[in-house]
Protein backbone atom coordinates (compact mmCIF):
# COMPACT_ATOMS: atom_id res chain seq x y z
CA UNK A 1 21.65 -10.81 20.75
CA UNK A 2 18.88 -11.90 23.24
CA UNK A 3 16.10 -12.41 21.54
CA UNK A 4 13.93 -15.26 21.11
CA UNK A 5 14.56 -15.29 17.93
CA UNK A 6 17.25 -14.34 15.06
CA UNK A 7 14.40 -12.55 13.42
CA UNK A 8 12.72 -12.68 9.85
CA UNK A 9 14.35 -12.98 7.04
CA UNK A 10 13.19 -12.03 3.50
CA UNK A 11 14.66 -13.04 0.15
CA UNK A 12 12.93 -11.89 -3.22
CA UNK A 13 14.22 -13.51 -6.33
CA UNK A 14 13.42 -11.83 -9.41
CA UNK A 15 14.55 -14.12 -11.93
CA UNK A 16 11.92 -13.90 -14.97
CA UNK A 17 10.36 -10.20 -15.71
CA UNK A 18 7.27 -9.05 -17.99
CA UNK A 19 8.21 -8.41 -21.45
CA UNK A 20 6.95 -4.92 -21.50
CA UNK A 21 10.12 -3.98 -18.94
CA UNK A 22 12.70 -5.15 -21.77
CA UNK A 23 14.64 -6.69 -18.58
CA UNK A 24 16.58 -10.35 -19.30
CA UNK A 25 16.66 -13.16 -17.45
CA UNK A 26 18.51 -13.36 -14.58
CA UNK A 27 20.20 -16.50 -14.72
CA UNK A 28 22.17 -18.30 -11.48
CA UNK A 29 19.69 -15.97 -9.06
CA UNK A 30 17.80 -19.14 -8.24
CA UNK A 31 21.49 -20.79 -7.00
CA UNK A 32 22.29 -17.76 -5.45
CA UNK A 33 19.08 -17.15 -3.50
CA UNK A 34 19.17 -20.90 -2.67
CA UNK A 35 23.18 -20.12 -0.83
CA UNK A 36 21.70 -17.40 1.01
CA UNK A 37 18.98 -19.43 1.96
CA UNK A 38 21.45 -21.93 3.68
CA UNK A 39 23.74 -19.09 5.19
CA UNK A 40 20.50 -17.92 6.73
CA UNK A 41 19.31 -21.03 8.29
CA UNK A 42 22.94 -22.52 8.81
CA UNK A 43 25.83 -20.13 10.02
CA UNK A 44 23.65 -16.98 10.78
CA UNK A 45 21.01 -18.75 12.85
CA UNK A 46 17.57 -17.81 11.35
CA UNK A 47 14.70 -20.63 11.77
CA UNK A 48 13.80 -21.70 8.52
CA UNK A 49 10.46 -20.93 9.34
CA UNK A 50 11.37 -16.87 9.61
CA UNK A 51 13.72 -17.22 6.38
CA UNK A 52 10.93 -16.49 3.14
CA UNK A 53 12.33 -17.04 -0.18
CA UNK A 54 9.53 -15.40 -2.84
CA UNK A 55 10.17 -15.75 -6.24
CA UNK A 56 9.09 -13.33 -9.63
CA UNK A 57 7.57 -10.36 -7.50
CA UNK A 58 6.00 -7.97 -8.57
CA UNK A 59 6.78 -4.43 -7.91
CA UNK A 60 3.43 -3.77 -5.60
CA UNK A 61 3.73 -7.13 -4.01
CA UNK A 62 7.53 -6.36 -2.61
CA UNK A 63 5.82 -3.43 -1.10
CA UNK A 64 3.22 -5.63 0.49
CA UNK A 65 5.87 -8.37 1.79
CA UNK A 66 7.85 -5.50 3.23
CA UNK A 67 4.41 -4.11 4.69
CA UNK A 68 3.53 -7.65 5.96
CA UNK A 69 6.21 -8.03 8.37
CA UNK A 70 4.84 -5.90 11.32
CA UNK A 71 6.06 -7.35 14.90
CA UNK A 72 9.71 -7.82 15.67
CA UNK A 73 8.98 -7.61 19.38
CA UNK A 74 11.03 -10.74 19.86
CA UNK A 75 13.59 -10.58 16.96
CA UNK A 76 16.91 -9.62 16.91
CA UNK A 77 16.86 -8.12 13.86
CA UNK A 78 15.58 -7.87 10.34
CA UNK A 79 16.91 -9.25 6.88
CA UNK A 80 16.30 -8.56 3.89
CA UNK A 81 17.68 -9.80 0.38
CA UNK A 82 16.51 -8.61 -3.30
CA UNK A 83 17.82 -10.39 -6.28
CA UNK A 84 17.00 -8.53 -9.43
CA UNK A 85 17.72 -5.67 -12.19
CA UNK A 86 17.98 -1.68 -10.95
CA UNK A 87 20.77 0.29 -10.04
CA UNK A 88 21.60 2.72 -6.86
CA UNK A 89 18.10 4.50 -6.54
CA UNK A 90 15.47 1.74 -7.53
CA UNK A 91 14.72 -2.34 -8.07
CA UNK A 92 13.01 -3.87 -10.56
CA UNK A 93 9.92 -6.12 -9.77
CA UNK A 94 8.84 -8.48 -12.44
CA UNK A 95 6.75 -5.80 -14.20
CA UNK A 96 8.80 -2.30 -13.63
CA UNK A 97 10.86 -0.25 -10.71
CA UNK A 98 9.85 0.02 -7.39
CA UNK A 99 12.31 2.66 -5.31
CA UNK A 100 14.86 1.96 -3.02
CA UNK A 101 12.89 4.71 -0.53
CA UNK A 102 9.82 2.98 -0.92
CA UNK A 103 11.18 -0.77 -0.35
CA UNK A 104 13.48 0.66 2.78
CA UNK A 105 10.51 2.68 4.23
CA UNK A 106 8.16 -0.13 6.32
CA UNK A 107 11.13 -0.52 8.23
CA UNK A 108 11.86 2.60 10.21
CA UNK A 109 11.58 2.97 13.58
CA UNK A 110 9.14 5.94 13.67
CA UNK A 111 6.89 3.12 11.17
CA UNK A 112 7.72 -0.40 12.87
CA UNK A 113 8.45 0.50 15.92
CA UNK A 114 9.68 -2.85 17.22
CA UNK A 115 12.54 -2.64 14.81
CA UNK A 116 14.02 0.61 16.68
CA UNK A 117 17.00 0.48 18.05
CA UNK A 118 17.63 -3.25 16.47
CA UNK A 119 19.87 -4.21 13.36
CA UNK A 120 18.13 -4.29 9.78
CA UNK A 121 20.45 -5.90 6.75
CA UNK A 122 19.35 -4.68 3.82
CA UNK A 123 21.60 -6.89 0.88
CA UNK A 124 20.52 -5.08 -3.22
CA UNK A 125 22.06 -7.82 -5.50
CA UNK A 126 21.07 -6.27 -8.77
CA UNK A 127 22.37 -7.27 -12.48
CA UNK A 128 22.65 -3.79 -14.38
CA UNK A 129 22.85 -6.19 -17.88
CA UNK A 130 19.28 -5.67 -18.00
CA UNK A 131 19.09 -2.34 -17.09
CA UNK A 132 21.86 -1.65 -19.82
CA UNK A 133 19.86 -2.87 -22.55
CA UNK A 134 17.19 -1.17 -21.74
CA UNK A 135 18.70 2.20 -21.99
CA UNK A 136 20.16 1.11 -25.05
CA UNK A 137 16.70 -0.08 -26.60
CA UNK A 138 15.01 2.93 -25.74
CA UNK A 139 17.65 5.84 -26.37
């Protein structure tokens, strides 16, 4: 890679959600988002000041931090972490689902075209406990 820089790297910890999405707690994501954080920085190379750690998003505002990160001109690639509740098609934000599609789009080429052609991570850590209850509560 011979780029500037590593590139950006993004890291949304859900931990704590609204009561109205009947999620639980999702306890050890703060340690766990806190060891990525350090792989990041440490082994892989990112500068700390590319690595964002954002904690109890909501579903609209992981659209906008996907949407915020625009120029890669000078990045070897893109990473991207989301610790929270959902399963294969969708994540949870703090206060409901937000699609896998919709989270995954920003980063196209043919959308941020200074991404084409590079690598983009893309790591879903998601605890289905939650979700499970859910289903149970409501059929």
């Amino acid at each position: 890679m011979n780029h500037k820089s590593r590139g950006y790297a993004l890291i949304i910890n859900n931990r704590d959600f609204n009561s109205g999405t009947h999620m639980s707690s999702r306890k050890g994501t703060d340690q766990d988002a806190q060891s990525l954080y350090n792989q990041l920085v440490g082994p892989m190379g990112f500068d700390k000041t590319r690595v964002k750690v954002f904690n109890n998003v909501t579903a609209c505002n992981m659209k906008k931090l996907c949407t915020s990160l625009v120029d890669h001109k000078d990045c070897d690639m893109f990473f991207c972490a989301v610790l929270s509740h959902g399963d294969s098609s969708y994540v949870y934000g703090v206060d409901g689902p937000l699609s896998l599609s919709s989270l995954l789009e920003p980063f196209k080429a043919d959308v941020c075209p200074t991404l084409g052609g590079k690598p983009k991570v893309f790591l879903i850590q998601v605890g289905l406990l939650g979700y499970l209850r859910h289903v149970g509560e409501t059929g």
